[in-house]
C-alpha atoms as a PDB file:
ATOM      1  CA  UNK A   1      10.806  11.960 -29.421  1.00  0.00           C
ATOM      2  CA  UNK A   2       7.991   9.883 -30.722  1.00  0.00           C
ATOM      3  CA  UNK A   3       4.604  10.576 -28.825  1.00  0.00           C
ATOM      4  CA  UNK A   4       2.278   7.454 -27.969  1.00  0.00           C
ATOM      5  CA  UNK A   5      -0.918   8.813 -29.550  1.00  0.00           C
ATOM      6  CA  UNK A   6      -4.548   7.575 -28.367  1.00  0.00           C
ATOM      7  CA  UNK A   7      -4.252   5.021 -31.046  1.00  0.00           C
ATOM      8  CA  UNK A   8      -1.240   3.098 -30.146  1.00  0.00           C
ATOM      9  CA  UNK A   9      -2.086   3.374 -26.573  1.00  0.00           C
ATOM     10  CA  UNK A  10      -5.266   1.382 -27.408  1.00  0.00           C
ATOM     11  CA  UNK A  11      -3.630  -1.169 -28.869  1.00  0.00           C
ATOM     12  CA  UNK A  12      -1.570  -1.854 -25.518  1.00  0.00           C
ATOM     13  CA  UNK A  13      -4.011  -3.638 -23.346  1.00  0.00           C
ATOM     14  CA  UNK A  14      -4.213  -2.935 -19.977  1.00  0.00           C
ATOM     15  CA  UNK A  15      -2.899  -0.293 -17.802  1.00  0.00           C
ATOM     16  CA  UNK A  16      -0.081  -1.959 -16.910  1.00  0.00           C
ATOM     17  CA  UNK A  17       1.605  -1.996 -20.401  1.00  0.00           C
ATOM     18  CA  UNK A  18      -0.258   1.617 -21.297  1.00  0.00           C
ATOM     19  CA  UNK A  19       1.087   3.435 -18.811  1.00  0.00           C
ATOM     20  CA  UNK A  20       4.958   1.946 -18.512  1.00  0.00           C
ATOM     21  CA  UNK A  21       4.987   3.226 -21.984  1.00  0.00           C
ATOM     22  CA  UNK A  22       3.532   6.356 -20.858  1.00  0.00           C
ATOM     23  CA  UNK A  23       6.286   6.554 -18.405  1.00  0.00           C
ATOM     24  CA  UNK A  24       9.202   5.662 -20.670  1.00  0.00           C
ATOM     25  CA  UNK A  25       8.164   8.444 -22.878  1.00  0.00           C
ATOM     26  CA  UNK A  26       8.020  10.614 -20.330  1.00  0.00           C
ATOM     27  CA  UNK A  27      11.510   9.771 -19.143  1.00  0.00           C
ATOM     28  CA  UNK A  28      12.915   9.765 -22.602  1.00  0.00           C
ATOM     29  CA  UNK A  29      11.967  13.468 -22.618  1.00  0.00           C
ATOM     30  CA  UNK A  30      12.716  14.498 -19.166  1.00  0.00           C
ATOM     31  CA  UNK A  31      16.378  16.025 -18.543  1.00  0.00           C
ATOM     32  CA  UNK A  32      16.064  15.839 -14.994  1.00  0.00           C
ATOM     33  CA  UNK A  33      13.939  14.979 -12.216  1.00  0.00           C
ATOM     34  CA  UNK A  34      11.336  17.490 -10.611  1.00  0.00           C
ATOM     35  CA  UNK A  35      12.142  15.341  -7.168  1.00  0.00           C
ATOM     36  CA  UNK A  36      15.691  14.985  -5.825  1.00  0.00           C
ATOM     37  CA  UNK A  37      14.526  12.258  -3.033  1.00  0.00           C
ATOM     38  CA  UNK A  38      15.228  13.731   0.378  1.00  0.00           C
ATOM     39  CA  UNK A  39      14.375  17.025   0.617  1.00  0.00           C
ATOM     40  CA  UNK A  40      14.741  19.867   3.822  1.00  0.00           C
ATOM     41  CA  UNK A  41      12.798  22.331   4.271  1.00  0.00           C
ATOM     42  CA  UNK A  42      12.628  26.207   6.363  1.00  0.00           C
ATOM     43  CA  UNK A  43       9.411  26.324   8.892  1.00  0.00           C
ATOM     44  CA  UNK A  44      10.314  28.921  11.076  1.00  0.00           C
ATOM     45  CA  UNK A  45      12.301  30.505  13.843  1.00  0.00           C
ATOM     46  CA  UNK A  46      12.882  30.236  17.468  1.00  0.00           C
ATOM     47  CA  UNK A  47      14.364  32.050  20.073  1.00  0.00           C
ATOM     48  CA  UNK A  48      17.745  30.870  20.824  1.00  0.00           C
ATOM     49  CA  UNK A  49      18.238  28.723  23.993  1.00  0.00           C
ATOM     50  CA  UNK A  50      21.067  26.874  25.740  1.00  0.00           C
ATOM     51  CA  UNK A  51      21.473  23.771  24.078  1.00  0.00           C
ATOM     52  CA  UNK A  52      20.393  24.672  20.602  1.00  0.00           C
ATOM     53  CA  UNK A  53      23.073  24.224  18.007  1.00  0.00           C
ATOM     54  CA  UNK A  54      24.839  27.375  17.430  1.00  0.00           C
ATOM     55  CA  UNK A  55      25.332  26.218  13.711  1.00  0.00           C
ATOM     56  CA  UNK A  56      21.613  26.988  13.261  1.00  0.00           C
ATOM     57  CA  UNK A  57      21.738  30.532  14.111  1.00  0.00           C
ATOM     58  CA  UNK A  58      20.529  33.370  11.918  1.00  0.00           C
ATOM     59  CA  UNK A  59      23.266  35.908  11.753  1.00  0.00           C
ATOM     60  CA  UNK A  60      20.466  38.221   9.422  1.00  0.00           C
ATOM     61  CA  UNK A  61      17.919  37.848  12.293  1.00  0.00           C
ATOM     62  CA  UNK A  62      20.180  38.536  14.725  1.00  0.00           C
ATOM     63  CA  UNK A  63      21.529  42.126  12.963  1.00  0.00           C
ATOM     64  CA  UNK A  64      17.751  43.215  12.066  1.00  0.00           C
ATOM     65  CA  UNK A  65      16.505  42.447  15.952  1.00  0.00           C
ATOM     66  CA  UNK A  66      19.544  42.268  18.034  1.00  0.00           C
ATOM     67  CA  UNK A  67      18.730  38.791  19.517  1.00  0.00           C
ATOM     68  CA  UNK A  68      19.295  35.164  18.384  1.00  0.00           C
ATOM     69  CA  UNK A  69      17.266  33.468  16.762  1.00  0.00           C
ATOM     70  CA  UNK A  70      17.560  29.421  15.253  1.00  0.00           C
ATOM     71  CA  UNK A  71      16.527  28.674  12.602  1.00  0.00           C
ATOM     72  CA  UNK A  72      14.104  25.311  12.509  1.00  0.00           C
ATOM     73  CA  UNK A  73      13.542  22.583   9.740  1.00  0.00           C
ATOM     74  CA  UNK A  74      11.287  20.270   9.021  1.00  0.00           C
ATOM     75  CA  UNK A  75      12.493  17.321   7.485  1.00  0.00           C
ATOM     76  CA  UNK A  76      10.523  15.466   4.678  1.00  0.00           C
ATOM     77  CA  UNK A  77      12.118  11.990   3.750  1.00  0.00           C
ATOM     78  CA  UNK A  78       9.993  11.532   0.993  1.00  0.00           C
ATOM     79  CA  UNK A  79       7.345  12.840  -1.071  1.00  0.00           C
ATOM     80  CA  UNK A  80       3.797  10.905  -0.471  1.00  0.00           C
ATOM     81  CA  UNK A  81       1.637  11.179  -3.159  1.00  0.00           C
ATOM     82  CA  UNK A  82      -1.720   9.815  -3.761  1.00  0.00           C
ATOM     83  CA  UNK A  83      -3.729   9.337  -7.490  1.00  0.00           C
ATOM     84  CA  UNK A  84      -7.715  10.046  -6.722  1.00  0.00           C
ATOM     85  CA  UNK A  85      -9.510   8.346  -9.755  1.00  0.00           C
ATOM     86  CA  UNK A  86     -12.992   8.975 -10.394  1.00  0.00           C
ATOM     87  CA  UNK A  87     -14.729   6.196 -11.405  1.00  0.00           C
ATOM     88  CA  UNK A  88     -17.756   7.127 -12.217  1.00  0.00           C
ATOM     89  CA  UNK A  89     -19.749   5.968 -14.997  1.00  0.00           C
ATOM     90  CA  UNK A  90     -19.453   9.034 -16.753  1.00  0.00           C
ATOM     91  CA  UNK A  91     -15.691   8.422 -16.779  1.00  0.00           C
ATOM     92  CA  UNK A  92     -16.646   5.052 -18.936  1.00  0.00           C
ATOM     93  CA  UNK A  93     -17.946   7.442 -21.730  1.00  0.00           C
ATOM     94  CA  UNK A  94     -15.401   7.079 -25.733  1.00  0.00           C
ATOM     95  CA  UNK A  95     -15.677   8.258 -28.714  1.00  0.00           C
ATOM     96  CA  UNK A  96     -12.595   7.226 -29.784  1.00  0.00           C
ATOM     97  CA  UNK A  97      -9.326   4.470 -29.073  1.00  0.00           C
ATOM     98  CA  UNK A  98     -10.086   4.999 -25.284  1.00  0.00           C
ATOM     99  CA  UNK A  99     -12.128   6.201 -22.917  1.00  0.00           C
ATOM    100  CA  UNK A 100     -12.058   8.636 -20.340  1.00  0.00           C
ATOM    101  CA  UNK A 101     -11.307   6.318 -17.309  1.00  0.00           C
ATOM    102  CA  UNK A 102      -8.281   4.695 -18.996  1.00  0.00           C
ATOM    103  CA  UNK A 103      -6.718   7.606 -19.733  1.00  0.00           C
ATOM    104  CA  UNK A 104      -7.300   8.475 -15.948  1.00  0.00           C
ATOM    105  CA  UNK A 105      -6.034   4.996 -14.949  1.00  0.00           C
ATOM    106  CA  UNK A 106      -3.244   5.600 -17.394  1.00  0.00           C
ATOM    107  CA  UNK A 107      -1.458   8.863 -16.527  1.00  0.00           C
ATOM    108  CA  UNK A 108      -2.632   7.620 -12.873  1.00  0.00           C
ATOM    109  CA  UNK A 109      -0.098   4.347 -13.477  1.00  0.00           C
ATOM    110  CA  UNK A 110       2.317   6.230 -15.345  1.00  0.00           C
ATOM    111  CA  UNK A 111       2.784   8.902 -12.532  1.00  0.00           C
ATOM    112  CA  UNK A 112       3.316   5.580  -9.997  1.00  0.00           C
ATOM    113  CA  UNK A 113       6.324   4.424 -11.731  1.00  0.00           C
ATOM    114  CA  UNK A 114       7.772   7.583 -11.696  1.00  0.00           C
ATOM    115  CA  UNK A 115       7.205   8.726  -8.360  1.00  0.00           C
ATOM    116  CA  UNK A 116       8.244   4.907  -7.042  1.00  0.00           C
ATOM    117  CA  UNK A 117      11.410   4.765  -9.615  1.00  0.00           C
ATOM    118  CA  UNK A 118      12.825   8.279  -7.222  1.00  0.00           C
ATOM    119  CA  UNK A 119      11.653   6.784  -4.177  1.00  0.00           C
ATOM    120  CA  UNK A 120       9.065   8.420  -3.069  1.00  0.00           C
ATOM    121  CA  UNK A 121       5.758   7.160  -1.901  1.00  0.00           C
ATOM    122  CA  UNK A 122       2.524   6.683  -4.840  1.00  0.00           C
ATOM    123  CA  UNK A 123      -0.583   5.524  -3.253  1.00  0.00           C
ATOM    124  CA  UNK A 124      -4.148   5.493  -4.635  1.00  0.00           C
ATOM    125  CA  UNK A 125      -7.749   6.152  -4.093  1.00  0.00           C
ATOM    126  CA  UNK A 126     -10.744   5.452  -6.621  1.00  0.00           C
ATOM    127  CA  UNK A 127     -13.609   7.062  -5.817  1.00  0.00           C
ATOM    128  CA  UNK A 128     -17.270   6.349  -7.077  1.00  0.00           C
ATOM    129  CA  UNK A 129     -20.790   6.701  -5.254  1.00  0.00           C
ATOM    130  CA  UNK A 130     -19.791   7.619  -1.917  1.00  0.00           C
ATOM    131  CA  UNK A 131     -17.420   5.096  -1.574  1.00  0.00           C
ATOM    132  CA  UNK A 132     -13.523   4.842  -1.788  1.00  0.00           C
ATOM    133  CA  UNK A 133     -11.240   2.336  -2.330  1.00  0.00           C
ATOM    134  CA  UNK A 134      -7.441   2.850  -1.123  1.00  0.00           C
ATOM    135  CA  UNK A 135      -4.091   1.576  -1.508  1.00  0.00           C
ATOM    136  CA  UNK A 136      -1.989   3.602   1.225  1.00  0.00           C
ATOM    137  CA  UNK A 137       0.862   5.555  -0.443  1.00  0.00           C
ATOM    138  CA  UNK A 138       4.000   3.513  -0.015  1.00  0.00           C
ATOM    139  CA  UNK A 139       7.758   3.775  -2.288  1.00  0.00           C
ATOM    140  CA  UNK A 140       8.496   0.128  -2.560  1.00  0.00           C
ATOM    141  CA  UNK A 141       9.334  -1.394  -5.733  1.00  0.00           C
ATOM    142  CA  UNK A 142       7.339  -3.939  -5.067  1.00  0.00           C
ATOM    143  CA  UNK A 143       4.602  -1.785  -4.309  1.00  0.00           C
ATOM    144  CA  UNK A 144       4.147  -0.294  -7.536  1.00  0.00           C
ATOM    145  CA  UNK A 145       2.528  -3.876  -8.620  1.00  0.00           C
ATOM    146  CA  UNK A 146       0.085  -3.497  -5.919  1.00  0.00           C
ATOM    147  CA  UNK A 147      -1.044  -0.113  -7.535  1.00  0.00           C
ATOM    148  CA  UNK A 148      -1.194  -1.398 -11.212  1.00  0.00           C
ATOM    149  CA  UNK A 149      -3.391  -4.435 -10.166  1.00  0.00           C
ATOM    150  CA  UNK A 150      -5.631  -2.134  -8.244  1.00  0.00           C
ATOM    151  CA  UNK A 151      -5.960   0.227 -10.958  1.00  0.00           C
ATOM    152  CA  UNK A 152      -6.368  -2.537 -14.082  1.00  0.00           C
ATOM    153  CA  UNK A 153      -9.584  -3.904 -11.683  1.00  0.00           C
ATOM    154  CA  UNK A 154     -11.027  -0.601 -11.864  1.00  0.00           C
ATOM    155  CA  UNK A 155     -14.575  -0.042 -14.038  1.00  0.00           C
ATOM    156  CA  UNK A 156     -17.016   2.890 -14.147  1.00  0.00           C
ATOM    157  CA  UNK A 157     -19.894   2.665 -12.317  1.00  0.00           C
ATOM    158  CA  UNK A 158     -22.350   4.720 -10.280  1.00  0.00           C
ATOM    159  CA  UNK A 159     -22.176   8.270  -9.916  1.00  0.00           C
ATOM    160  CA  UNK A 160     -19.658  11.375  -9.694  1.00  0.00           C
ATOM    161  CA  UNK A 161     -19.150  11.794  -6.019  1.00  0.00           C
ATOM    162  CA  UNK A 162     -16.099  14.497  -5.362  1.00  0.00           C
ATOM    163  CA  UNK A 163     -17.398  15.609  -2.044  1.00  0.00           C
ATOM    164  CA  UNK A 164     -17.240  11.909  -1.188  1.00  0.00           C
ATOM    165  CA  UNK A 165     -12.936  12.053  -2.324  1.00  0.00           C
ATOM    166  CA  UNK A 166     -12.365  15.382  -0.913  1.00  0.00           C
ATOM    167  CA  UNK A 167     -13.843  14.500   2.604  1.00  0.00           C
ATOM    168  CA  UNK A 168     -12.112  11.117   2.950  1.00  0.00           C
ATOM    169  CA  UNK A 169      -8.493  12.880   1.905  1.00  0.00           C
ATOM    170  CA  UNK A 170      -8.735  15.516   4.084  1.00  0.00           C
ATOM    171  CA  UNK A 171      -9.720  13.107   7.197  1.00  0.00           C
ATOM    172  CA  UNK A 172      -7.037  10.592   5.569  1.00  0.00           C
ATOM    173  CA  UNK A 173      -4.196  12.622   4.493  1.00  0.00           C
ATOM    174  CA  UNK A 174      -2.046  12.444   7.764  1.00  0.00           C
ATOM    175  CA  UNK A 175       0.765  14.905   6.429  1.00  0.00           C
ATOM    176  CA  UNK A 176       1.471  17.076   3.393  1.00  0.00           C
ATOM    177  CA  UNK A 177       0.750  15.303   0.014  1.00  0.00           C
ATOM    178  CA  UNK A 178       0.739  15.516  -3.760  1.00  0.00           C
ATOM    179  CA  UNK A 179      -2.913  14.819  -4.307  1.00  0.00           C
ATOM    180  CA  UNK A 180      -3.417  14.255  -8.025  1.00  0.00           C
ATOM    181  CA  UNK A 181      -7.281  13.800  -8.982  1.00  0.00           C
ATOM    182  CA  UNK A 182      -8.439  12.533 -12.445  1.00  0.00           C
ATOM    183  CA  UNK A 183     -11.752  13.213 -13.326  1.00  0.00           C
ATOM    184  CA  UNK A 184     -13.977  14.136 -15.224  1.00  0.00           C
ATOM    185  CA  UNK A 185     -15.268  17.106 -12.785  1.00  0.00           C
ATOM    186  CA  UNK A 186     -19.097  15.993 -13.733  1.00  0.00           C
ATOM    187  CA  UNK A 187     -20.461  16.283 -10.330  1.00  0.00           C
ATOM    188  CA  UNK A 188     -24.078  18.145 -10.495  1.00  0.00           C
ATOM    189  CA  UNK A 189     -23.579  19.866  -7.175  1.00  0.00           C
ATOM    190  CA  UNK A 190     -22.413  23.423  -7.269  1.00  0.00           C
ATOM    191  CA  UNK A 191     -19.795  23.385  -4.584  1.00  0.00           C
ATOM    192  CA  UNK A 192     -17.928  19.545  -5.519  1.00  0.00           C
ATOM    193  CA  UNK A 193     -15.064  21.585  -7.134  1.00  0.00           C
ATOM    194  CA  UNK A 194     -14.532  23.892  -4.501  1.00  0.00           C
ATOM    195  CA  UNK A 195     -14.461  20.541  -1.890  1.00  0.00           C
ATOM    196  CA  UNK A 196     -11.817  19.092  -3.521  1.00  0.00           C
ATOM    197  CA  UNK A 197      -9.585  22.244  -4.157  1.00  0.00           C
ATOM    198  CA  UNK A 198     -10.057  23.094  -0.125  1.00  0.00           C
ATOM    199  CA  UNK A 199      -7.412  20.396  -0.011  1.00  0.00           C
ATOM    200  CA  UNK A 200      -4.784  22.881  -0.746  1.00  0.00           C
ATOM    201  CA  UNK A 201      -6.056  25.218   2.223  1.00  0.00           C
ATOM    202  CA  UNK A 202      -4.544  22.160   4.201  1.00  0.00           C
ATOM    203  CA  UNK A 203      -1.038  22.607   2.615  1.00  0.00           C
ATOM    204  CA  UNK A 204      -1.355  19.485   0.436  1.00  0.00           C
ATOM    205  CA  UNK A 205       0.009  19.946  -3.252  1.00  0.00           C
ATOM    206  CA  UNK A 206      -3.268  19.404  -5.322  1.00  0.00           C
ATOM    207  CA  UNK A 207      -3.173  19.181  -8.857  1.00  0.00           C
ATOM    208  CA  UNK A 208      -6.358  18.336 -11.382  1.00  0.00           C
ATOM    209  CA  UNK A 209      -6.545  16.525 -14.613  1.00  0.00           C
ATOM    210  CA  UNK A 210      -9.258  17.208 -16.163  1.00  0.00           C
ATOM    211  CA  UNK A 211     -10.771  14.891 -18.443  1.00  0.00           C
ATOM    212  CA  UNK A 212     -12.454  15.401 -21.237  1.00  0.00           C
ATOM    213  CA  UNK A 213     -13.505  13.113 -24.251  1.00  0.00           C
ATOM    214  CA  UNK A 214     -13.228  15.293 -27.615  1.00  0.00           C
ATOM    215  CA  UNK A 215     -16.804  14.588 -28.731  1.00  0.00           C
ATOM    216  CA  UNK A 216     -17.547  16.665 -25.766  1.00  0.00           C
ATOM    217  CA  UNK A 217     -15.139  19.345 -26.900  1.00  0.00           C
ATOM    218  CA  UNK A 218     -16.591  19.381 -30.657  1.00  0.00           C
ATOM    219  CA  UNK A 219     -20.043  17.776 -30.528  1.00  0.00           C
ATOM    220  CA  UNK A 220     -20.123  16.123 -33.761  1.00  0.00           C
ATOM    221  CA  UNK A 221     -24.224  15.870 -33.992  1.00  0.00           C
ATOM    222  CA  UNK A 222     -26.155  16.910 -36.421  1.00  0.00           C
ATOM    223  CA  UNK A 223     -29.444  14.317 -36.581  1.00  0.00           C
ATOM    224  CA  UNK A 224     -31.608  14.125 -34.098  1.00  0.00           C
ATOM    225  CA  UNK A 225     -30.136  12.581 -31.402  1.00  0.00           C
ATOM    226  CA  UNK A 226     -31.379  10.547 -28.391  1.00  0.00           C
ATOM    227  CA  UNK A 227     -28.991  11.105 -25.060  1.00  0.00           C
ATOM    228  CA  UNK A 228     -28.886   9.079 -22.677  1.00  0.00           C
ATOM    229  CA  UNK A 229     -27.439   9.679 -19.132  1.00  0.00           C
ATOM    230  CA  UNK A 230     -24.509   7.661 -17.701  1.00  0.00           C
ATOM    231  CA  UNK A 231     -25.042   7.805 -14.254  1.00  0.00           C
ATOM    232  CA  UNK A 232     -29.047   7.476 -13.555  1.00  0.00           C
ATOM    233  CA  UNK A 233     -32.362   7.368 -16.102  1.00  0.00           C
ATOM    234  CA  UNK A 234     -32.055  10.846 -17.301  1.00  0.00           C
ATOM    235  CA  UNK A 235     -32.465  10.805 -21.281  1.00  0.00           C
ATOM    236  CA  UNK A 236     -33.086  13.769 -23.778  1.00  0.00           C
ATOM    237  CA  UNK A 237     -34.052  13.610 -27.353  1.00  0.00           C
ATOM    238  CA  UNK A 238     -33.265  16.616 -29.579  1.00  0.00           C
ATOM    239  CA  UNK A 239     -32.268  17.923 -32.984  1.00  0.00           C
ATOM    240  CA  UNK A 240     -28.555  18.490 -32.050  1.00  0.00           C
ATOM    241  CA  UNK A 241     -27.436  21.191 -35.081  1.00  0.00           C
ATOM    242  CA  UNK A 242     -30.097  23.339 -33.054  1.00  0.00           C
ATOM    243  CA  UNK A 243     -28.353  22.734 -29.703  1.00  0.00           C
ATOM    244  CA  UNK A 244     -24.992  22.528 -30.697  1.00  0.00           C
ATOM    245  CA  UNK A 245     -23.939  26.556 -30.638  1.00  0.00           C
ATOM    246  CA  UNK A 246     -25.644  26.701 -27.284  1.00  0.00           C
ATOM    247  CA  UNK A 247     -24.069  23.459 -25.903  1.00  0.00           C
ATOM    248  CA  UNK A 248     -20.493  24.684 -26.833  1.00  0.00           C
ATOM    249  CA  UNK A 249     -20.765  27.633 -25.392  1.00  0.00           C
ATOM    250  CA  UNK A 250     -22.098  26.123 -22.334  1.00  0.00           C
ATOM    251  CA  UNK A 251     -19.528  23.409 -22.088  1.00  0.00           C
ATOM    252  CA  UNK A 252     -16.581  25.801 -22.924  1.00  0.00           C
ATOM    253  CA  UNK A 253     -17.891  28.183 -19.926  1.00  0.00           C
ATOM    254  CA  UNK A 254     -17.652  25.293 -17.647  1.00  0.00           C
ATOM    255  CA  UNK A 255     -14.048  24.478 -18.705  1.00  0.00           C
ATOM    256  CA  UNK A 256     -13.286  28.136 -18.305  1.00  0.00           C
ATOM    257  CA  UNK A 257     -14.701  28.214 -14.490  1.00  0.00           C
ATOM    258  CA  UNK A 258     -13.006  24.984 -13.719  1.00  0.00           C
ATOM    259  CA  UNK A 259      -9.704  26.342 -15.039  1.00  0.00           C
ATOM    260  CA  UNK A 260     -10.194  29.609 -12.999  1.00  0.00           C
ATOM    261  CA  UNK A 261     -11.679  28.192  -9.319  1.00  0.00           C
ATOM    262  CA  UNK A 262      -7.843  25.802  -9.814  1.00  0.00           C
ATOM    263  CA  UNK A 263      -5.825  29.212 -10.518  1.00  0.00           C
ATOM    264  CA  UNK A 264      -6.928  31.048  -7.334  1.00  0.00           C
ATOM    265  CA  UNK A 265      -6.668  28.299  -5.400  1.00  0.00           C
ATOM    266  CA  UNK A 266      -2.827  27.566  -6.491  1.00  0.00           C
ATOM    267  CA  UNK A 267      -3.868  24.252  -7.826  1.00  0.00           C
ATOM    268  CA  UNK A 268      -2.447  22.923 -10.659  1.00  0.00           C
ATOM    269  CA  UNK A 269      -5.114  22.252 -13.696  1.00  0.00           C
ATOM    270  CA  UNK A 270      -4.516  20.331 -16.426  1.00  0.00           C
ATOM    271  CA  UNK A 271      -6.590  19.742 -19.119  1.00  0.00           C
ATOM    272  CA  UNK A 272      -6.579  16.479 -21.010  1.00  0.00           C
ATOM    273  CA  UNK A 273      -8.199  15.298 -24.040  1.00  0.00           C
ATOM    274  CA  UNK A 274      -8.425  11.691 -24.540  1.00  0.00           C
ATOM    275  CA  UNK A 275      -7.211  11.464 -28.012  1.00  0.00           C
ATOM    276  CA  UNK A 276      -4.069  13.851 -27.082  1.00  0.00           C
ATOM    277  CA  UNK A 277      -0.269  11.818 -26.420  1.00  0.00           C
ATOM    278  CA  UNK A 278      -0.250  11.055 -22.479  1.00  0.00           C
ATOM    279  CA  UNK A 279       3.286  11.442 -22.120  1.00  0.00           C
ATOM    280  CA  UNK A 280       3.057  14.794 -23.922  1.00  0.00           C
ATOM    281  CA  UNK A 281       0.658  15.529 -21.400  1.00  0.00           C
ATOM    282  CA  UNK A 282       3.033  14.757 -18.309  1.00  0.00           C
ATOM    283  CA  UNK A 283       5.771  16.184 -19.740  1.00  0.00           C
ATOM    284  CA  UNK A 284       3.541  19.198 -19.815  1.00  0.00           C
ATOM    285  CA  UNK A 285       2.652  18.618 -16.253  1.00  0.00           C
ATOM    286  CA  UNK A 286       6.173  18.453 -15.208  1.00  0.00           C
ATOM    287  CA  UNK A 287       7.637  20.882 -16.809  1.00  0.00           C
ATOM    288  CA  UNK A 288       5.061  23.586 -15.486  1.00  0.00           C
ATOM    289  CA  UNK A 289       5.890  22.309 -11.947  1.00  0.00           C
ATOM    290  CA  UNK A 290       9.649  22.264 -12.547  1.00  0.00           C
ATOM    291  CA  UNK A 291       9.714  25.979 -13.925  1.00  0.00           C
ATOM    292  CA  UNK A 292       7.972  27.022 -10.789  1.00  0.00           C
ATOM    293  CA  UNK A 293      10.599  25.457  -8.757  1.00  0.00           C
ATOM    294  CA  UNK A 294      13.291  27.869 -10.514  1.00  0.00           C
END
């Protein structure tokens, strides 16, 4: 399978065309579906009484306590998902064919179509400043139009805010969810992470894409360098071969605690580099989730 590098994906303009090819490489190297549409699911048992159907009876309860017991389901019609996109400035930061909010926008689109090709419900929610903008989750065809436009109209601006996303999902999100946030996790406040993974604790599926620019990875400095912040007046001016052993190992300690506070949580992390194939990085993504399934 041919992967749609950085590059090429640059040369698509606009989300809409980026991510449908994101999405038809992902479904040229998908086998099956990680969703099969309607879906029923155990909650728990009851005691049996008069009335309830006896073809819901646990005949393993019943020899371990000696008393009936029914078994009870709740039904799911669809999965409801909904893409969180930061758009903070920060997110408007390249060094390359495309910056971090596009890919975010991107795999954001691309995850649309295929959750609204199997039926199930995509909405979204870009978040910037202490504000939100939404587009409730719904599994129309038509729909999935709705979501593109919103997304193509979206620019960075203003600052990181993932207390701001986490509060309004978890006083949003009416019933269990895929919550899939794209960001670039550079909130200054200690506790933004943890915010947004507490989303789990409510039973939603949470999964993080983090995104990173590869000048950030690799810091390719070596004059001195004048920095200037994205997302208020902050600037720095230093020799960056000095700072460039200490930045790394800074940065990669930061990607290491990220990675870790999303593994004891039982969120999914997934670390994305903007130069890297996007449909190699959602094949990735679903693979991970299908294997779990197993």
């Amino acid at each position: 399978m041919q992967l749609l590098d950085a590059t090429t994906l640059a040369r698509l303009t606009g989300v809409k065309l980026r991510a449908r090819a994101v999405m038809e490489g992902v479904l040229s190297g998908l086998h099956k579906s990680p969703h099969q549409g309607q879906s029923v699911e155990f909650a728990e048992h009851k005691e049996y009484a008069p009335g309830d159907e006896l073809r819901h009876l646990d005949w393993k309860a019943y020899g371990k306590f000696d008393r009936y017991y029914v078994k009870r389901f709740e039904h799911e019609t669809n999965l409801r998902a909904v893409m969180v996109v930061d758009a903070s400035a920060s997110m408007g930061y390249r060094s390359g064919a495309l910056s971090k909010l596009e890919v975010a926008t991107t795999l954001a689109g691309a995850l649309s179509y295929l959750l609204v090709r199997q039926q199930d419900a995509a909405g979204i929610s870009v978040v910037a400043s202490g504000r939100a903008h939404d587009v409730p989750a719904r599994a129309s065809a038509g729909h999935l139009n709705v979501l593109l436009d919103a997304l193509e109209r979206v620019s960075p601006e203003g600052t990181t805010d993932l207390f701001t996303a986490a509060d309004h999902l978890a006083e949003k999100l009416q019933r269990r969810s895929l919550v899939c946030v794209f960001t670039d996790l550079l909130d200054d406040r200690a506790d933004a992470l943890k915010r947004v993974l507490s989303l789990r604790q409510r039973r939603n599926d949470v999964a993080v894409f983090h995104v990173v620019d590869p000048a950030e990875l690799t810091f390719p400095f070596d004059d001195p360098t004048l920095f200037l912040s994205m997302e208020d007046e902050r600037r720095i001016e230093v020799n960056a071969r000095e700072i460039k052993a200490s930045y790394l190992e800074e940065f990669n300690g930061f990607l290491e605690e990220c990675r870790q506070a999303c593994a004891e949580a039982d969120v999914d992390y997934e670390r994305v580099r903007c130069d890297e194939p996007l449909d190699a990085v959602l094949l990735r993504f679903l693979a991970r989730r299908q294997g779990r399934r197993r």
